[in-house]
Protein backbone atom coordinates (compact mmCIF):
# COMPACT_ATOMS: atom_id res chain seq x y z
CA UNK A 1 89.70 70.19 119.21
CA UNK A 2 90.65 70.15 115.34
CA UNK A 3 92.86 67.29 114.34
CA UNK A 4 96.72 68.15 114.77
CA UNK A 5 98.66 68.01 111.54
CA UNK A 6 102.25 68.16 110.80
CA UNK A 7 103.39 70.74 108.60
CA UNK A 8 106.11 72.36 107.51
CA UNK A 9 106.96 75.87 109.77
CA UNK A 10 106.26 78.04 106.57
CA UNK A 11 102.70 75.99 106.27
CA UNK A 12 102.07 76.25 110.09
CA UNK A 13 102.65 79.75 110.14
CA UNK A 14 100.33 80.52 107.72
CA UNK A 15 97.70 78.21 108.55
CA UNK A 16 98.18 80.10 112.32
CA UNK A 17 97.83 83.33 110.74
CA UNK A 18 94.96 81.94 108.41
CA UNK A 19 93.05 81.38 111.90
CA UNK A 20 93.80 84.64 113.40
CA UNK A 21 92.87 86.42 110.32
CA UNK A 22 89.51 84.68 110.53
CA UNK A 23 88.95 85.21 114.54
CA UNK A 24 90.60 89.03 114.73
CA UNK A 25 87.83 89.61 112.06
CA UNK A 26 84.76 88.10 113.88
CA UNK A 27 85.70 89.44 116.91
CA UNK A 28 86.73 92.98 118.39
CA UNK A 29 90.84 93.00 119.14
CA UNK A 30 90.26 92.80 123.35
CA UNK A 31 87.48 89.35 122.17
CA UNK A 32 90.29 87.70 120.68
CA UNK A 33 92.38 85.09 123.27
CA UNK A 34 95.38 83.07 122.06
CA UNK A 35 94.46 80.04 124.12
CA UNK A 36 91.27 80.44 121.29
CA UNK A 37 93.41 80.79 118.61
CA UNK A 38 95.83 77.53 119.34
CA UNK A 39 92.41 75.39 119.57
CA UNK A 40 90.95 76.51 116.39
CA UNK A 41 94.43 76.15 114.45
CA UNK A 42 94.87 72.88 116.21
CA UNK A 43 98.07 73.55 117.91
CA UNK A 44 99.09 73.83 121.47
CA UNK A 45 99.63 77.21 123.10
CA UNK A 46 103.01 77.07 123.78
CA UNK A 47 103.83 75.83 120.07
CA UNK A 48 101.32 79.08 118.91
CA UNK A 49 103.46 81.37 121.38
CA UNK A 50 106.61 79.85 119.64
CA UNK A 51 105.18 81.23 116.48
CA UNK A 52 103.67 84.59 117.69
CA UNK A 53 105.17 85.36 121.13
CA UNK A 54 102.02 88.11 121.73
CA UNK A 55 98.50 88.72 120.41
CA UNK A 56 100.09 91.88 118.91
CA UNK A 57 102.65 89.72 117.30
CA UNK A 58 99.90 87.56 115.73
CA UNK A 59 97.67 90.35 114.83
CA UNK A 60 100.80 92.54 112.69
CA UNK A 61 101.23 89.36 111.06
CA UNK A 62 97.64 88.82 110.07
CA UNK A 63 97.33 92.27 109.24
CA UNK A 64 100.94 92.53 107.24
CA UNK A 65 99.55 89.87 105.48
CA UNK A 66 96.47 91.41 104.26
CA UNK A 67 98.12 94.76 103.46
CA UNK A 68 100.52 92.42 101.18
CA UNK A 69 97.49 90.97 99.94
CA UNK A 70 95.97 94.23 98.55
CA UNK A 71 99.07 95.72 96.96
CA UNK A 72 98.46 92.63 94.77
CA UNK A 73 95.19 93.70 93.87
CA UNK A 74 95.89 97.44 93.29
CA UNK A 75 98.58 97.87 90.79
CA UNK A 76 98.78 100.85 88.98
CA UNK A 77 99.05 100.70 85.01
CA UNK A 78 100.19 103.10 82.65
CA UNK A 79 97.85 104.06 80.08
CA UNK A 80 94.67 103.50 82.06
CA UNK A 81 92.78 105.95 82.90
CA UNK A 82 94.02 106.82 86.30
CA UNK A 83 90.32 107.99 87.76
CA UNK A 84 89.24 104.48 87.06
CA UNK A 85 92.79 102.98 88.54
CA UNK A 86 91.65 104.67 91.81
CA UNK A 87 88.29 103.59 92.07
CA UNK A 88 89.43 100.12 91.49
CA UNK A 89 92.12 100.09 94.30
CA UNK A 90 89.71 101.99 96.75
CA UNK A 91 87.18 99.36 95.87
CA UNK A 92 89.31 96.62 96.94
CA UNK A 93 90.44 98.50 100.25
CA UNK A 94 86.43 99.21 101.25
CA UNK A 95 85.68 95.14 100.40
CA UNK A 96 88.46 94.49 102.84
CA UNK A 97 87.16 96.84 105.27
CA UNK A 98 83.81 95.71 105.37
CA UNK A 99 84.33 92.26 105.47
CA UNK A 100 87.50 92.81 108.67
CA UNK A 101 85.91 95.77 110.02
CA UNK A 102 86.55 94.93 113.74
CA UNK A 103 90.25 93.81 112.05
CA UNK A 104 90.70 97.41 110.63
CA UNK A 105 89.26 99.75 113.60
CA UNK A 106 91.88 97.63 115.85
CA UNK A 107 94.33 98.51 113.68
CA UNK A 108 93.31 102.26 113.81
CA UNK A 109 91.72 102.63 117.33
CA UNK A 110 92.86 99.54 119.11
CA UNK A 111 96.34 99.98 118.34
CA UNK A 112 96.42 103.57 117.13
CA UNK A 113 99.40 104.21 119.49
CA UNK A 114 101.19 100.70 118.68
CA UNK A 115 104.48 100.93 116.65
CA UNK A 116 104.50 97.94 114.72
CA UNK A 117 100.92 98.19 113.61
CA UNK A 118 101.50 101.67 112.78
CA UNK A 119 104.33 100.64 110.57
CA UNK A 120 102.63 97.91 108.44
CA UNK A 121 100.08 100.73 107.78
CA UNK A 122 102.93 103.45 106.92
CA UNK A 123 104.76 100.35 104.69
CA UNK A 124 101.46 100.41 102.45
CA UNK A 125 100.72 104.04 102.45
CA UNK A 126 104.32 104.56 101.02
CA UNK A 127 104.25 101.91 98.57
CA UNK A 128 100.91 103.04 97.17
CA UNK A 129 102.36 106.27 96.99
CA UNK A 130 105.42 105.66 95.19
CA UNK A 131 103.12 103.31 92.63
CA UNK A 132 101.08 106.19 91.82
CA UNK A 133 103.80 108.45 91.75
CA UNK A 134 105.93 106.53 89.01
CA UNK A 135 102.39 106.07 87.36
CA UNK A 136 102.76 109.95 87.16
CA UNK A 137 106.34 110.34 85.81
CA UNK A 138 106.90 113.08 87.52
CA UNK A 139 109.93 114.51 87.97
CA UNK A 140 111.76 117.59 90.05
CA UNK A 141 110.41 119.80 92.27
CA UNK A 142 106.68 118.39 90.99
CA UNK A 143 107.53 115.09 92.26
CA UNK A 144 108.05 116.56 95.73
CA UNK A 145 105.12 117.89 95.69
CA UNK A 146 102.71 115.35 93.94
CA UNK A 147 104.54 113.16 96.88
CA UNK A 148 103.69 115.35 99.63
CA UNK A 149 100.06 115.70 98.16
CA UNK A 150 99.62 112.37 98.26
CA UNK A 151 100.46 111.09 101.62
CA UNK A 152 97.70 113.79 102.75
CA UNK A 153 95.62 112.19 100.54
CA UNK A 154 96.10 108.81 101.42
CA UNK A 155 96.17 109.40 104.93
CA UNK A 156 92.59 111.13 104.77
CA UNK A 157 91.42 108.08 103.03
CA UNK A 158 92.08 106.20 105.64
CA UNK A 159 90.46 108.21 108.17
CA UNK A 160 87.63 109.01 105.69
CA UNK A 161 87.19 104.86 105.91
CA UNK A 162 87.34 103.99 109.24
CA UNK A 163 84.90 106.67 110.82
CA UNK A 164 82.73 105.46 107.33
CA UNK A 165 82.83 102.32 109.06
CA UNK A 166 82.33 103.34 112.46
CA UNK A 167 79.47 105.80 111.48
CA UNK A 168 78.10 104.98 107.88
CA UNK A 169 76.36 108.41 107.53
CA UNK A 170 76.97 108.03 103.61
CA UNK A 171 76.91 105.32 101.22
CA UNK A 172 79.59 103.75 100.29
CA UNK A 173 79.07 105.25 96.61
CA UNK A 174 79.41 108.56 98.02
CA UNK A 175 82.68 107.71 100.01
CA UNK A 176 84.53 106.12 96.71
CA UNK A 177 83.75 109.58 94.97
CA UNK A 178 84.74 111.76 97.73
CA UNK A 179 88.31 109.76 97.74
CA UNK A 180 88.44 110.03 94.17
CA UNK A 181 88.16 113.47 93.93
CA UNK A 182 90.51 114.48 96.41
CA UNK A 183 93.10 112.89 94.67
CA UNK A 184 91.95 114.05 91.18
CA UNK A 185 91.63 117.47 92.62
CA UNK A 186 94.78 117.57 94.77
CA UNK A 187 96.74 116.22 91.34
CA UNK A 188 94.96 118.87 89.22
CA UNK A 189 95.79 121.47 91.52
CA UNK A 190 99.59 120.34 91.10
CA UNK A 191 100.00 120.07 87.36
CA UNK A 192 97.80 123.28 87.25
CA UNK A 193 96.13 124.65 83.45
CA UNK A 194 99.21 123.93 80.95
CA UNK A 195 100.74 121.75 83.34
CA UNK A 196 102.27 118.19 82.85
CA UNK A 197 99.15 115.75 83.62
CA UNK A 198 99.55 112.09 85.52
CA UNK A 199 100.19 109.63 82.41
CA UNK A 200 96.75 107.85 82.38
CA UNK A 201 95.12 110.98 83.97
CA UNK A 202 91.43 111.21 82.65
């Protein structure tokens, strides 16, 4: 068993959700045991449960975490170019993905029907949204729609990346341009010819 230390509860938590970050990755969601989880973090079960009173708890916390994680790495700037702002951001997502797959297809087969999971995953979607909206400027009636366009859009990139990752039929070239052009395309369609363009728009 790994050597107990004392921390402080902000440093135990994270070193606890550390662990289950690493073990919900290598393993598929049903693989994972909490009993596991205490060993490898060095703790005892009923201090982990004190933490994390469910797997689910532990594994919305590990996956809150890395959602947090990549809003950090995909901020949208004004006056870049915004195709190359989205292939950037979609980059990051697909490294996560890859390297957590069996933490991203519980997410969104696993726990498809769970609430809180569900919510982390709506908490992002909306907050990349609004980013590229204000990106935009838009205002008015466009803003409602640019909005609308882009929760379809973001929510077919997400299923668009997790059956890529369940059936790589394509590379993963191909998927980063599909993405990319649905947005440009849905955006384009919105500001239509002699229309107000996304600032940073190509």
């Amino acid at each position: 068993m790994t050597t107990r230390q004392r921390l402080d509860p902000a440093e135990r938590r994270g070193r606890l959700l550390d662990v289950g970050a690493r073990m919900f990755a290598a393993r598929p969601y049903d693989d994972v045991r909490m009993e596991d989880v205490a060993e490898r973090a060095g703790v005892s079960r009923a201090l982990l449960y004190r933490y994390f009173p469910s797997k689910r708890d532990l594994f919305a916390g590990v996956y809150r975490q890395a959602a947090d994680r990549l809003l950090e790495r995909t901020r949208i700037e004004r006056g870049v170019p915004l195709e190359r702002q989205l292939a950037a951001g979609l980059d990051a997502h697909i490294d996560y993905f890859v390297a957590h797959r069996n933490t991203v297809l519980a997410a969104n087969r696993t726990l498809a029907g769970d609430p809180v999971i569900q919510a982390v995953i709506a908490d992002e979607l909306s907050e990349l949204r609004s980013r590229l909206l204000d990106a935009g400027e838009f205002d008015g009636a466009a803003r409602e729609l640019v909005s609308a366009a882009l929760t379809s859009w973001l929510v077919f990139v997400r299923t668009l990346c997790v059956d890529w990752l369940t059936h790589p039929a394509y590379s993963r070239a191909q998927l980063r341009a599909v993405c990319v052009g649905a947005c440009l395309g849905a955006l384009g369609a919105v500001t239509g010819p002699g229309g107000d363009a996304p600032a940073g728009a190509p």
